[in-house]
C-alpha atoms as a PDB file:
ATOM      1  CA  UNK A   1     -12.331  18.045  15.570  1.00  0.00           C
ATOM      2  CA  UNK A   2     -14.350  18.822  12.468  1.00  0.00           C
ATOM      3  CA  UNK A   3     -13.444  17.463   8.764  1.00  0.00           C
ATOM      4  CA  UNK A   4     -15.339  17.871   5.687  1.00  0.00           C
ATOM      5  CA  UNK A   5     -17.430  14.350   4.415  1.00  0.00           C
ATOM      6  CA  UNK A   6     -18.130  13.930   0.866  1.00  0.00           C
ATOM      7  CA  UNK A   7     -20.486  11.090   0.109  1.00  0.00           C
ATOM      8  CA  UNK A   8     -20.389  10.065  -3.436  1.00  0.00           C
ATOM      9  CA  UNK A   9     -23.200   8.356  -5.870  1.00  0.00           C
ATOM     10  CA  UNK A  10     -25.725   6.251  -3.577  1.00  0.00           C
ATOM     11  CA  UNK A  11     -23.703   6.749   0.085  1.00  0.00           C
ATOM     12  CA  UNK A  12     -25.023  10.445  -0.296  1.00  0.00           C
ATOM     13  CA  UNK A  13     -28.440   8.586   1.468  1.00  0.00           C
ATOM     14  CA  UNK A  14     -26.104   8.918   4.600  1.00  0.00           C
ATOM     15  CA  UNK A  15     -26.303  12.632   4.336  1.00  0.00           C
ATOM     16  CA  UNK A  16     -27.608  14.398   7.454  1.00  0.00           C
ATOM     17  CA  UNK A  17     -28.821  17.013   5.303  1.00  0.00           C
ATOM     18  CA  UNK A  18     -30.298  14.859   2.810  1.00  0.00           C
ATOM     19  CA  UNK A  19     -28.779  13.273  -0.431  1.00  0.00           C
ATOM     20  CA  UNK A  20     -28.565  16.515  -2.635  1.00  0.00           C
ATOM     21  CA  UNK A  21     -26.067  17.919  -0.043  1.00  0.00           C
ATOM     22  CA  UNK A  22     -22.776  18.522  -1.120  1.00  0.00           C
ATOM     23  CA  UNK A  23     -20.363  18.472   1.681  1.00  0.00           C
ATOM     24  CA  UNK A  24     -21.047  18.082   5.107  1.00  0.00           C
ATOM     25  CA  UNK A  25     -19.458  18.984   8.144  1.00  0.00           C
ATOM     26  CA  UNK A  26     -18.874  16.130  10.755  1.00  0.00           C
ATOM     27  CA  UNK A  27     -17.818  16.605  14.193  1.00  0.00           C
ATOM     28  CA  UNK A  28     -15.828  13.666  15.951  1.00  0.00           C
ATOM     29  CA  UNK A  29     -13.483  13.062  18.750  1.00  0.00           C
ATOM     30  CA  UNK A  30      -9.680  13.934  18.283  1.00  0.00           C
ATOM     31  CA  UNK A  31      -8.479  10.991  17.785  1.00  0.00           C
ATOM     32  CA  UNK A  32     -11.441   9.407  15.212  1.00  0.00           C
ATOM     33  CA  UNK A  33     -10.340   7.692  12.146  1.00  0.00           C
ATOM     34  CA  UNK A  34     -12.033   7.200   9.184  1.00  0.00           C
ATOM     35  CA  UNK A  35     -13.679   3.841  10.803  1.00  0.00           C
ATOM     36  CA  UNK A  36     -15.067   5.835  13.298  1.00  0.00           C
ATOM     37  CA  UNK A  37     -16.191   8.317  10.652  1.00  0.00           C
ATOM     38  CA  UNK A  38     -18.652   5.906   8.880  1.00  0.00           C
ATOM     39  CA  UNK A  39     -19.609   4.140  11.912  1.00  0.00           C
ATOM     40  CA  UNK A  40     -20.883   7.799  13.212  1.00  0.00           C
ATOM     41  CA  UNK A  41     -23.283   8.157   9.639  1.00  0.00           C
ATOM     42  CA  UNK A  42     -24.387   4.624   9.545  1.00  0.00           C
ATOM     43  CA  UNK A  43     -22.111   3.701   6.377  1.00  0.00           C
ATOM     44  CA  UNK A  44     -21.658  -0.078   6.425  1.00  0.00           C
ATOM     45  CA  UNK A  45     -17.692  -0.890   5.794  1.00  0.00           C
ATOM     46  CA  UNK A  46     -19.084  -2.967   2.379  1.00  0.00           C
ATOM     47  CA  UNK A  47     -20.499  -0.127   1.243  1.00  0.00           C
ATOM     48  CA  UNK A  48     -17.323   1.831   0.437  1.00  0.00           C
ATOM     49  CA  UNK A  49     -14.824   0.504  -2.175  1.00  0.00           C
ATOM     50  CA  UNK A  50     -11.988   3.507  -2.008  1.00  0.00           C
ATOM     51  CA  UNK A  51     -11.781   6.457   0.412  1.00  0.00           C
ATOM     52  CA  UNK A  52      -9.623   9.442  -0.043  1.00  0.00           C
ATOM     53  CA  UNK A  53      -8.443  11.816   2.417  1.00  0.00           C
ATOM     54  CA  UNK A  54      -7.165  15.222   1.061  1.00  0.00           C
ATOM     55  CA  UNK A  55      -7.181  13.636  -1.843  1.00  0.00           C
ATOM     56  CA  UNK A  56      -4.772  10.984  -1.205  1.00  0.00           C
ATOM     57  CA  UNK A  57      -5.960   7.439  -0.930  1.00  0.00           C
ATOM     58  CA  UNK A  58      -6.389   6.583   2.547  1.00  0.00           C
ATOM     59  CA  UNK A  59      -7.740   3.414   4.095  1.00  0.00           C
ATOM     60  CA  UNK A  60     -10.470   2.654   7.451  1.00  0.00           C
ATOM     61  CA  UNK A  61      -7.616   2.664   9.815  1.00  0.00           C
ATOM     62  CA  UNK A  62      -6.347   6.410   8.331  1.00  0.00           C
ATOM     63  CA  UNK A  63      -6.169   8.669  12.043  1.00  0.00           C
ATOM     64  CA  UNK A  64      -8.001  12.102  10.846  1.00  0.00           C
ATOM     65  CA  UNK A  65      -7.166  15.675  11.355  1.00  0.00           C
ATOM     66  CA  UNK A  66      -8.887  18.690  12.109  1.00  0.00           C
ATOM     67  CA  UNK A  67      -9.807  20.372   9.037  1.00  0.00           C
ATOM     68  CA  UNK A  68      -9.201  16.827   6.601  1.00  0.00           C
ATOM     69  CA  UNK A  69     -11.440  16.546   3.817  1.00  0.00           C
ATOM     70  CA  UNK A  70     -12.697  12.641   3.308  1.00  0.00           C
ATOM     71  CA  UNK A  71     -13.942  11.333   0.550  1.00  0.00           C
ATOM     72  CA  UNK A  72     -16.510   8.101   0.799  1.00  0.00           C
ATOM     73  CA  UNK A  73     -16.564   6.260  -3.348  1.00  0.00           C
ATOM     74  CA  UNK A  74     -18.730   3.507  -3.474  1.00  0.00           C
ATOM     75  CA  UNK A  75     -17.925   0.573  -5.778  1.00  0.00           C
ATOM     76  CA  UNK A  76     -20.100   1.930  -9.032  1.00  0.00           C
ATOM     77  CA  UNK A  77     -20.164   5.875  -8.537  1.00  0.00           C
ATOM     78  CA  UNK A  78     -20.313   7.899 -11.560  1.00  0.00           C
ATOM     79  CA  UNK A  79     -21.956   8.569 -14.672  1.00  0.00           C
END
């Protein structure tokens, strides 16, 4: 399946594409989770205080979907 990853404030290091990208595509097994999303970039669990998927709060254990959208917030993100 492929979702869309958005890495906010300093997770956007885990970028493939480097840390100005965007949005990235990620392609995982059919039945990944979110869990299995950040263990695929590298993201350790600490470093991610709220996760959204779609928009909707969402939490490690979340099954994805092909075509989701996740969002990754760190603790202290903005500006």
């Amino acid at each position: 399946m492929r979702v869309s990853v958005k890495l906010v404030g300093p997770l956007r290091r885990y970028y493939r594409g480097g840390p100005s990208t965007r949005w990235e595509t990620a392609v995982l097994a059919d039945d990944a989770g979110v869990a299995d999303l950040m263990t695929d970039y590298g993201i350790p669990g600490e470093k991610v205080h709220m996760i959204h998927v779609n928009r909707l709060k969402a939490d490690r254990h979340h099954r994805l979907a092909d075509g989701d959208q996740v969002w990754l917030i760190p603790l202290a993100a903005g500006g």
